[in-house]
N, C-alpha and C. Protein backbone atom coordinates (compact mmCIF):
# COMPACT_ATOMS: atom_id res chain seq x y z
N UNK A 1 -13.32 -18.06 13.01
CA UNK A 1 -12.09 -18.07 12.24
C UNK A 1 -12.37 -17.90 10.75
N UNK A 2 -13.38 -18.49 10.14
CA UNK A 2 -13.80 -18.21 8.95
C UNK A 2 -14.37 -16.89 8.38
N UNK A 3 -14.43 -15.88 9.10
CA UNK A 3 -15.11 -14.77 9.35
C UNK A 3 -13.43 -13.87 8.87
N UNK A 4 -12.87 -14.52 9.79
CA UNK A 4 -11.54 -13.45 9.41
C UNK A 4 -10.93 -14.02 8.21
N UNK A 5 -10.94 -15.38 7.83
CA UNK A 5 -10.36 -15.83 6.42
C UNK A 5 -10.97 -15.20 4.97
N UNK A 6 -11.80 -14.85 5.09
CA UNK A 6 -13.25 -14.03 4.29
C UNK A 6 -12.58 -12.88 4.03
N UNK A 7 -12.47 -12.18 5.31
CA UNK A 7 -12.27 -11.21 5.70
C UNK A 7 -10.99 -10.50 4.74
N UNK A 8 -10.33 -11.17 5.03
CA UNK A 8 -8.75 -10.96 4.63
C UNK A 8 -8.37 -11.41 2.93
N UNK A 9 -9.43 -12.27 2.42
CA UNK A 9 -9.38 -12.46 1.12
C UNK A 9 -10.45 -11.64 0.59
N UNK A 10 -11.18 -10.55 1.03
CA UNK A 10 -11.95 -9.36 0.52
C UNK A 10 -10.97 -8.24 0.57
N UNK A 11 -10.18 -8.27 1.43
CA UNK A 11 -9.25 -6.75 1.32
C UNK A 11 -7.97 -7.58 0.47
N UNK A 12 -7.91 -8.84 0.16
CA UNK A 12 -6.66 -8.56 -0.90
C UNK A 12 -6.90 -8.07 -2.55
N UNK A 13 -8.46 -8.55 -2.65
CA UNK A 13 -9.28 -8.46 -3.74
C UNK A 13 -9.19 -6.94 -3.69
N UNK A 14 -9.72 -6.50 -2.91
CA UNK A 14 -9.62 -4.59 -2.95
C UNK A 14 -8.41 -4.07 -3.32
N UNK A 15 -7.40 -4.84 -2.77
CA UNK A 15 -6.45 -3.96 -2.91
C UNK A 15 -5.63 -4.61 -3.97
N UNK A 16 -5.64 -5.46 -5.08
CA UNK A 16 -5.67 -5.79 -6.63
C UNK A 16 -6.62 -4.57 -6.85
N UNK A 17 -7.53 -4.48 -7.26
CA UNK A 17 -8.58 -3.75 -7.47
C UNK A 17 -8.07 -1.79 -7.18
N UNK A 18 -7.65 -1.99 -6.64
CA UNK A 18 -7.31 -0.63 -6.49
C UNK A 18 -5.86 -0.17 -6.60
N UNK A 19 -4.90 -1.12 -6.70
CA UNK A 19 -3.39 -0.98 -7.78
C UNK A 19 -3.89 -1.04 -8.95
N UNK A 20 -5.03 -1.88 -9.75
CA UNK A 20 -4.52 -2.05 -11.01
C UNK A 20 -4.64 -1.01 -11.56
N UNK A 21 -3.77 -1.12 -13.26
CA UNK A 21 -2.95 0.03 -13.78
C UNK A 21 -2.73 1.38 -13.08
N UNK A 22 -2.40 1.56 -11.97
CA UNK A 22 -1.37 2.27 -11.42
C UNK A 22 -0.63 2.31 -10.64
N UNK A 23 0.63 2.49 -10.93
CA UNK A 23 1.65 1.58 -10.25
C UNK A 23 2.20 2.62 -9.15
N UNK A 24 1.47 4.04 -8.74
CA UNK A 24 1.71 4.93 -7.80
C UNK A 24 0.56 5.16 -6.77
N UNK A 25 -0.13 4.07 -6.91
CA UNK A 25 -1.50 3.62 -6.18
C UNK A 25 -0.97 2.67 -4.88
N UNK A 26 -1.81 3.04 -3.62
CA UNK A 26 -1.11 2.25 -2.51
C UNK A 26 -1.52 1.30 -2.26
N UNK A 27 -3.02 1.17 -2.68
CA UNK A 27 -4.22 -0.17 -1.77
C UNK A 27 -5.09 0.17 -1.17
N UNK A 28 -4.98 1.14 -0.85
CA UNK A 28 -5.80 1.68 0.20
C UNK A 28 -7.47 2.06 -0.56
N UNK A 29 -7.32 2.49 -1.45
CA UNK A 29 -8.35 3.51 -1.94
C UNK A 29 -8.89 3.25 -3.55
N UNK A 30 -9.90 3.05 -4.02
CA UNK A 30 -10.42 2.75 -5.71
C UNK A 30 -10.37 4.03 -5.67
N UNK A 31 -9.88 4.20 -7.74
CA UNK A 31 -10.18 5.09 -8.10
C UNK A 31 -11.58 5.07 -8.71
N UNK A 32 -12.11 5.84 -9.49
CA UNK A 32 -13.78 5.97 -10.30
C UNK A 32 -13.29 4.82 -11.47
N UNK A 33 -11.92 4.75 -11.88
CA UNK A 33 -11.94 3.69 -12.90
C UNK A 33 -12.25 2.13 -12.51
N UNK A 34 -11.27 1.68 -11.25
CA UNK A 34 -10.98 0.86 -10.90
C UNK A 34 -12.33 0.44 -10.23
N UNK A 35 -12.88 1.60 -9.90
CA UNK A 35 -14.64 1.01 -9.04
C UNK A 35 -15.20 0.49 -10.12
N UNK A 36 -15.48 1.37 -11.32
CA UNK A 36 -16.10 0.75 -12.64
C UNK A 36 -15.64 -0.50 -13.16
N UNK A 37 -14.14 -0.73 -13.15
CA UNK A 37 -13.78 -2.35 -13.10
C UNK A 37 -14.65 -3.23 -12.04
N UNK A 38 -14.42 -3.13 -10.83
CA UNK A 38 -14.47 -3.87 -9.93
C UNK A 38 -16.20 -4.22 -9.79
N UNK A 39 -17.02 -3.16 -10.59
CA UNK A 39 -18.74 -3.78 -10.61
C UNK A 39 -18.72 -4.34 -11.74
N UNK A 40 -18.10 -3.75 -12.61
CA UNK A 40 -18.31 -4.72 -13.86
C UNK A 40 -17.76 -6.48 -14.15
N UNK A 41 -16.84 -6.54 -13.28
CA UNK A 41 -15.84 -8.44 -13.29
C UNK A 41 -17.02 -8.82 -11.76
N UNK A 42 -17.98 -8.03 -11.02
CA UNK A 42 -18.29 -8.30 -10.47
C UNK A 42 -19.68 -8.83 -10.76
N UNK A 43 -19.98 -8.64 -11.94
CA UNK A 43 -21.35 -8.66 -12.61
C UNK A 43 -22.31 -7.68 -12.21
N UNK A 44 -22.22 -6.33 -11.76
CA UNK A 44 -22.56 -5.57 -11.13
C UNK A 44 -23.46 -5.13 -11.89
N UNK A 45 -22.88 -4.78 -12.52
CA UNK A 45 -23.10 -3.93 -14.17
C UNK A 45 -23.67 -4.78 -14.93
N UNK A 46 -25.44 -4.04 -15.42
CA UNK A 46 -25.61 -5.73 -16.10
C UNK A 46 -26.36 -4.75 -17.75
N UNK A 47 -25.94 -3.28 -17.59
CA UNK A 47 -26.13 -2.74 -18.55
C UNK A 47 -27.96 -2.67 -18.74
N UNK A 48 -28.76 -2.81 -17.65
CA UNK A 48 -30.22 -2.40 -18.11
C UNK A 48 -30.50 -2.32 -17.02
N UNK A 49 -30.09 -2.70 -15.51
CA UNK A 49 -30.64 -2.25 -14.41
C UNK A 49 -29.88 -0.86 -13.66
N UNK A 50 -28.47 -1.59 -13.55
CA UNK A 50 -27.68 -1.00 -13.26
C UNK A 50 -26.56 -0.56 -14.75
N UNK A 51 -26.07 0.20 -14.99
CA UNK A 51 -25.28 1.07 -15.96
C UNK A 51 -23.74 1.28 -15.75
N UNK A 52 -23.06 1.86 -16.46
CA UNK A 52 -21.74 2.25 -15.92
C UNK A 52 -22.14 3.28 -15.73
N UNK A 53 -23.28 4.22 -16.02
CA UNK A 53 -23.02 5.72 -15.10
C UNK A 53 -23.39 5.85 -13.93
N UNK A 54 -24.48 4.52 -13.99
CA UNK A 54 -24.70 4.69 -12.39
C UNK A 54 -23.97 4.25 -11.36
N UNK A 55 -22.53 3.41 -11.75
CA UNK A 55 -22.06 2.96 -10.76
C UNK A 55 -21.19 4.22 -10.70
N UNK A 56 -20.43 5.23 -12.08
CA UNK A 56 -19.90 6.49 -11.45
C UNK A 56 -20.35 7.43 -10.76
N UNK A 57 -21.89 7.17 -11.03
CA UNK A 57 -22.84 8.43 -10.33
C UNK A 57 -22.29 8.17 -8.60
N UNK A 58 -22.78 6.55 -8.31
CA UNK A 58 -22.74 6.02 -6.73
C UNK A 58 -21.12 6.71 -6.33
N UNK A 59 -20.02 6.33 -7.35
CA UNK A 59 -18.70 6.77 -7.16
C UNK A 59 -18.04 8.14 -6.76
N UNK A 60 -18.79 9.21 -7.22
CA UNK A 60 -18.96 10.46 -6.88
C UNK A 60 -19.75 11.16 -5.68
N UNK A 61 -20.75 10.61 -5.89
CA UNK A 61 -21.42 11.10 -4.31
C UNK A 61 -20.71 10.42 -3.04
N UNK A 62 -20.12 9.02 -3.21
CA UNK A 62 -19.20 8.62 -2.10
C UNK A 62 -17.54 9.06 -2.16
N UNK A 63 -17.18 9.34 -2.56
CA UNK A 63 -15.50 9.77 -2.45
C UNK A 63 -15.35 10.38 -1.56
């Protein structure tokens, strides 16, 4: 049961994450901005290992 409570509070996070600032955005899908948000509040991005170009680089080869 905890598996699906997880579960379900990772796709509401995504899908904040992938409305914000655009309000013709469904949930479904990050844009290259919103990915670059979502590593960076994630601590992803720590600016000497990982970069913001490399998380657009990862963003582009996956779309």
């Amino acid at each position: 049961m905890a598996e699906s409570a997880d579960m379900e509070r990772l796709l509401e996070a995504f899908r904040k994450f992938a409305v914000h600032g655009d309000t013709k955005a469904t949930g479904k899908e990050l844009n290259g901005k919103n990915w670059a948000k979502l590593c960076k509040d994630c601590k992803i991005i720590d600016g000497k290992n990982i970069t913001g170009t490399d998380v657009d680089i990862v963003f582009s080869k996956v779309k």
